[in-house]
N, C-alpha and C. Protein backbone atom coordinates (compact mmCIF):
# COMPACT_ATOMS: atom_id res chain seq x y z
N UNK A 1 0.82 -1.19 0.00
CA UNK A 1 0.00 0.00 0.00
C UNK A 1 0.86 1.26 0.00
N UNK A 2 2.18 1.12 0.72
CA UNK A 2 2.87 2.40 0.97
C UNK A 2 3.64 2.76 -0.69
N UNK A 3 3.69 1.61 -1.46
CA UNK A 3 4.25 1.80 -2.56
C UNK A 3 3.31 2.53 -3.23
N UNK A 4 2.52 2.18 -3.57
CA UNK A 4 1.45 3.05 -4.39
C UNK A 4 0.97 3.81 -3.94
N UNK A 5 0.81 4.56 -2.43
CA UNK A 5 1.02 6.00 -2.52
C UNK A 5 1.82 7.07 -3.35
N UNK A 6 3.39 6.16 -3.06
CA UNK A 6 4.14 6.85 -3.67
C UNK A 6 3.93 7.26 -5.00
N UNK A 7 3.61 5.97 -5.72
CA UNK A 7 3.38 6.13 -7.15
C UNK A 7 2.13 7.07 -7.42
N UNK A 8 1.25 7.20 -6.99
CA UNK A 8 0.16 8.10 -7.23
C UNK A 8 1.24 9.72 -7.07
N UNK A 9 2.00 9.71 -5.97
CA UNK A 9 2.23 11.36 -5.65
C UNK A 9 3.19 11.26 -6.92
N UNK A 10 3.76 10.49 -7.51
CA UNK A 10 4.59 11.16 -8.30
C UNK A 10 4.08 10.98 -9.95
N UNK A 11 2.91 10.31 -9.84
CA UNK A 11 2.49 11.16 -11.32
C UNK A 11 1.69 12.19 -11.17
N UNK A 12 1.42 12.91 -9.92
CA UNK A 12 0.95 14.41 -10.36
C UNK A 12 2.30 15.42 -9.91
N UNK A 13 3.41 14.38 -9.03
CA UNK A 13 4.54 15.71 -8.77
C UNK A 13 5.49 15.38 -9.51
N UNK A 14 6.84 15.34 -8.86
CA UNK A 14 7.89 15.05 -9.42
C UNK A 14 8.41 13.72 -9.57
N UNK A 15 9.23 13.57 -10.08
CA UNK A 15 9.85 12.19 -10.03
C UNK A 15 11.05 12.02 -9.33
N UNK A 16 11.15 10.45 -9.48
CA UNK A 16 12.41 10.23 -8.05
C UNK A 16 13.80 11.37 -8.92
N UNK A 17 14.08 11.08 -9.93
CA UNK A 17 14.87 11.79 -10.49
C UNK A 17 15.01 13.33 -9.78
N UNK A 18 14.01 13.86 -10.45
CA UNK A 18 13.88 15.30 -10.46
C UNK A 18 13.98 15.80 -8.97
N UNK A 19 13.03 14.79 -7.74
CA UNK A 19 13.17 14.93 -6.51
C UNK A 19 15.05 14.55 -5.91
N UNK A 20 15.79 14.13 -6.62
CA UNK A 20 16.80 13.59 -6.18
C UNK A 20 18.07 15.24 -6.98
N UNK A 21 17.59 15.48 -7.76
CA UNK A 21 18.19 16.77 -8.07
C UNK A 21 17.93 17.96 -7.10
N UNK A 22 17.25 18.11 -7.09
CA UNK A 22 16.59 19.41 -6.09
C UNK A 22 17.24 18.66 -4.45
N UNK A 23 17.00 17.85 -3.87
CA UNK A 23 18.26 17.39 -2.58
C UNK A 23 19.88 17.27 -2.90
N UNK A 24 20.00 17.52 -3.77
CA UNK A 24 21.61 17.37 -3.99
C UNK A 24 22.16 19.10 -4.11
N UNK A 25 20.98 19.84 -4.38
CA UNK A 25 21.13 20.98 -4.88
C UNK A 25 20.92 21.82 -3.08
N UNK A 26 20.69 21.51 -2.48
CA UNK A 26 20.21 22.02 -1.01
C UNK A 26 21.53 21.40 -0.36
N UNK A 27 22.20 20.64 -0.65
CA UNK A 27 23.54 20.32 0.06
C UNK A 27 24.35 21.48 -0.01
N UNK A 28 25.40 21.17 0.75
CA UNK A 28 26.27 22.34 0.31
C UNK A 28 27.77 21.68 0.29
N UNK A 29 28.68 21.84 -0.35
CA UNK A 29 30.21 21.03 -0.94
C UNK A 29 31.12 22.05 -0.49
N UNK A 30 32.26 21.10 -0.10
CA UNK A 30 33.71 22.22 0.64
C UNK A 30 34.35 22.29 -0.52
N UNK A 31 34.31 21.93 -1.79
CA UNK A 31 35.43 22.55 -2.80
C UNK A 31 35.07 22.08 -4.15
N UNK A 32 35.82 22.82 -5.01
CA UNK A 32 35.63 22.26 -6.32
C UNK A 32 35.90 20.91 -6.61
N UNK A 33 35.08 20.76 -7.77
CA UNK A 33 35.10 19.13 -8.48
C UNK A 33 33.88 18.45 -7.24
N UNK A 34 34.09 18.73 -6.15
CA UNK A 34 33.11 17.55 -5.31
C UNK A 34 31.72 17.72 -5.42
N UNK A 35 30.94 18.50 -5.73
CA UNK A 35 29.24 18.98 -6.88
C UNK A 35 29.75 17.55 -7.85
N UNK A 36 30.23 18.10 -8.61
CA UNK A 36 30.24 17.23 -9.44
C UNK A 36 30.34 15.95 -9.71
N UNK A 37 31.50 15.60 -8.91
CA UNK A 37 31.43 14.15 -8.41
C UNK A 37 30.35 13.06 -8.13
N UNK A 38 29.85 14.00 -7.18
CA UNK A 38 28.24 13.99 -6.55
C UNK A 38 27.06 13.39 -7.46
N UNK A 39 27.65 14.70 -8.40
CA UNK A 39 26.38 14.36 -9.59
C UNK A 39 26.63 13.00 -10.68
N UNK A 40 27.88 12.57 -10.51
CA UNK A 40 28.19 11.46 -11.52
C UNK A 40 27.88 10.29 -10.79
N UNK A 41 28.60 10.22 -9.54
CA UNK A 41 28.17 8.82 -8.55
C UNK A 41 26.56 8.89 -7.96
N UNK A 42 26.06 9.88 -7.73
CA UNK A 42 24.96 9.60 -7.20
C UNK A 42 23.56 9.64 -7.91
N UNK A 43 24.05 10.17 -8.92
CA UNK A 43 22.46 10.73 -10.31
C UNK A 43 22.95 10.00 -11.16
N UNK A 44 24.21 9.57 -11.62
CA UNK A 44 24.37 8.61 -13.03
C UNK A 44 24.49 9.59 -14.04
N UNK A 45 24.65 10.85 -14.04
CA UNK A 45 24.88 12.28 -14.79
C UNK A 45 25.96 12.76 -15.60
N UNK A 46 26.08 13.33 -16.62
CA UNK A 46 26.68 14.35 -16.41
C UNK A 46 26.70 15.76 -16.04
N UNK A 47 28.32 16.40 -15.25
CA UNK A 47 26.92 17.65 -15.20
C UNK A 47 26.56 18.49 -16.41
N UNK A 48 26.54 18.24 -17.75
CA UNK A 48 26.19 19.06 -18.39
C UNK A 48 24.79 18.93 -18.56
N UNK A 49 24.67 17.23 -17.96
CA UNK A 49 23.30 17.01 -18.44
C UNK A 49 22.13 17.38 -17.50
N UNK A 50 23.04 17.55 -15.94
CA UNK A 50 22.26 18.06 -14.48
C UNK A 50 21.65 18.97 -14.82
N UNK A 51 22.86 20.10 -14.91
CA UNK A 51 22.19 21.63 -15.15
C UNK A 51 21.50 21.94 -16.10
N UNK A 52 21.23 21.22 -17.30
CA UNK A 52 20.16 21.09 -18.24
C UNK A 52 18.62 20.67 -17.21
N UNK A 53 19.03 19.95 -16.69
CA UNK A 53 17.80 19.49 -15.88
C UNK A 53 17.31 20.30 -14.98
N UNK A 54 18.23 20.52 -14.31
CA UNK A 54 17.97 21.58 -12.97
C UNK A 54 17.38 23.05 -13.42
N UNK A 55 17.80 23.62 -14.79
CA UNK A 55 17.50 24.79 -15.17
C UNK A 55 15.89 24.52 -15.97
N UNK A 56 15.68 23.76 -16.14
CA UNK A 56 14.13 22.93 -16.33
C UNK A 56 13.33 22.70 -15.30
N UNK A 57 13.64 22.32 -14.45
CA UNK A 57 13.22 22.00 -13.17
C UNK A 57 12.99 23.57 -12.85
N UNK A 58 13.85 24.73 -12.81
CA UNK A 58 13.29 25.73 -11.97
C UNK A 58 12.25 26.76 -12.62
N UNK A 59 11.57 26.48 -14.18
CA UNK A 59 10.57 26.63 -14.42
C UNK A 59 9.74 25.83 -14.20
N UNK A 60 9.42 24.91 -13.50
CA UNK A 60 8.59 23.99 -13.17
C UNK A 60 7.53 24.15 -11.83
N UNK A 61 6.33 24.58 -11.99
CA UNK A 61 5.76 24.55 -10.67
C UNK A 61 5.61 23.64 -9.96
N UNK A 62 5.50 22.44 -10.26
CA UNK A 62 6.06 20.96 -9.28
C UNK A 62 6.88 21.15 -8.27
N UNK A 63 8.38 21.71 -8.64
CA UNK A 63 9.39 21.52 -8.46
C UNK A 63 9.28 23.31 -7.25
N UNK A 64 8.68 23.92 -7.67
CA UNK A 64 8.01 25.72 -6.53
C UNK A 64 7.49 24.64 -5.86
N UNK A 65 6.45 24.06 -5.55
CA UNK A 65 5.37 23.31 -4.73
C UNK A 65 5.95 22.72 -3.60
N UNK A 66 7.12 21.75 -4.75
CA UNK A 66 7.97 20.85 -4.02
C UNK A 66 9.36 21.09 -3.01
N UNK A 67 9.88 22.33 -3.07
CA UNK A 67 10.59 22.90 -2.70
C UNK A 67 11.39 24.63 -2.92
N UNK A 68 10.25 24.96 -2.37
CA UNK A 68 10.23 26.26 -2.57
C UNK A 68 11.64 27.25 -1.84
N UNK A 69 12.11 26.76 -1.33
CA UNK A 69 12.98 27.86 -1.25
C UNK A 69 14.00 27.66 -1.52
N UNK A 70 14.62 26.25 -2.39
CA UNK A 70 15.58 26.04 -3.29
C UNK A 70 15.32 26.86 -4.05
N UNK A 71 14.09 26.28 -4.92
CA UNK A 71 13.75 26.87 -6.50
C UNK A 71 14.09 28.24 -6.29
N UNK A 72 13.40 28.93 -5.44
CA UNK A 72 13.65 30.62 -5.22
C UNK A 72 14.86 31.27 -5.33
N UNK A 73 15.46 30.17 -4.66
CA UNK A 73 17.12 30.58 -4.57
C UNK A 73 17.93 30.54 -5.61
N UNK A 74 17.52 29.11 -6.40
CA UNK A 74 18.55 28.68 -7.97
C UNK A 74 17.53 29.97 -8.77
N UNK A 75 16.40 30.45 -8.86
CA UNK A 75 16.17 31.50 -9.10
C UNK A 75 16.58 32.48 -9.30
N UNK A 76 16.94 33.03 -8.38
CA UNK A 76 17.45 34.65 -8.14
C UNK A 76 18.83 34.14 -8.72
N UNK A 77 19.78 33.28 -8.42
CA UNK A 77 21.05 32.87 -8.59
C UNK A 77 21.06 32.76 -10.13
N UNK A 78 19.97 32.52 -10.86
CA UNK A 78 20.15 32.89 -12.77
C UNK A 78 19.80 33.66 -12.74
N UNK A 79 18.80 34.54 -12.34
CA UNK A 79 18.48 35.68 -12.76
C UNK A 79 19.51 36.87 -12.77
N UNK A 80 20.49 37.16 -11.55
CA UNK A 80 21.62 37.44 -11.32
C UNK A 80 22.71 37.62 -12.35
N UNK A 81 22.61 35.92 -12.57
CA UNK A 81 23.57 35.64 -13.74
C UNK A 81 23.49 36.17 -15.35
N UNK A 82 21.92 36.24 -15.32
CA UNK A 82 21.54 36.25 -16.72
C UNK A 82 21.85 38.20 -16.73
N UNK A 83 21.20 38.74 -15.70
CA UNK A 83 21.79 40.48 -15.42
C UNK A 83 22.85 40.89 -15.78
N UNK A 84 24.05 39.79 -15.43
CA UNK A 84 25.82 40.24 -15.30
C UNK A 84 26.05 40.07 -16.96
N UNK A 85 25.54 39.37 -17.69
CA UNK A 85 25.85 39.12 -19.47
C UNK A 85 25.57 40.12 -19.84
């Protein structure tokens, strides 16, 4: 029974995927290369292919619903970025 809860919440939310991006993204890493690392051993990724995802993910209202004050944050953090170009 507890399985198919799950499965019901995640065809109207996110998926284990997408939910497993957005917790890796709320961590925080002591140095370069170790994000990344992260993202190869633990997502099966690359990161070119993360941040493709992740920057998808933060137009996503699932993903506001699901964790709102990441999204807010990787938010402002492109918007920022996209300002400085």
């Amino acid at each position: 029974m507890e399985q198919r809860a799950d499965e019901a919440e995640d065809a109207g939310g996110l998926g284990a995927l997408e939910r497993s991006i957005l917790a890796l993204e709320r961590r925080g890493f002591s140095g370069p290369g170790v994000k990344e690392r992260a993202i190869r051993e633990e997502l099966d990724l690359s990161p070119v292919r993360y941040y493709q995802l992740l920057n998808a993910l933060l137009d996503d209202t699932r993903a506001l619903a699901h964790d709102p004050v990441t999204v807010n944050r990787l938010r402002r953090v492109r918007d920022t970025r996209r300002a400085d170009r």
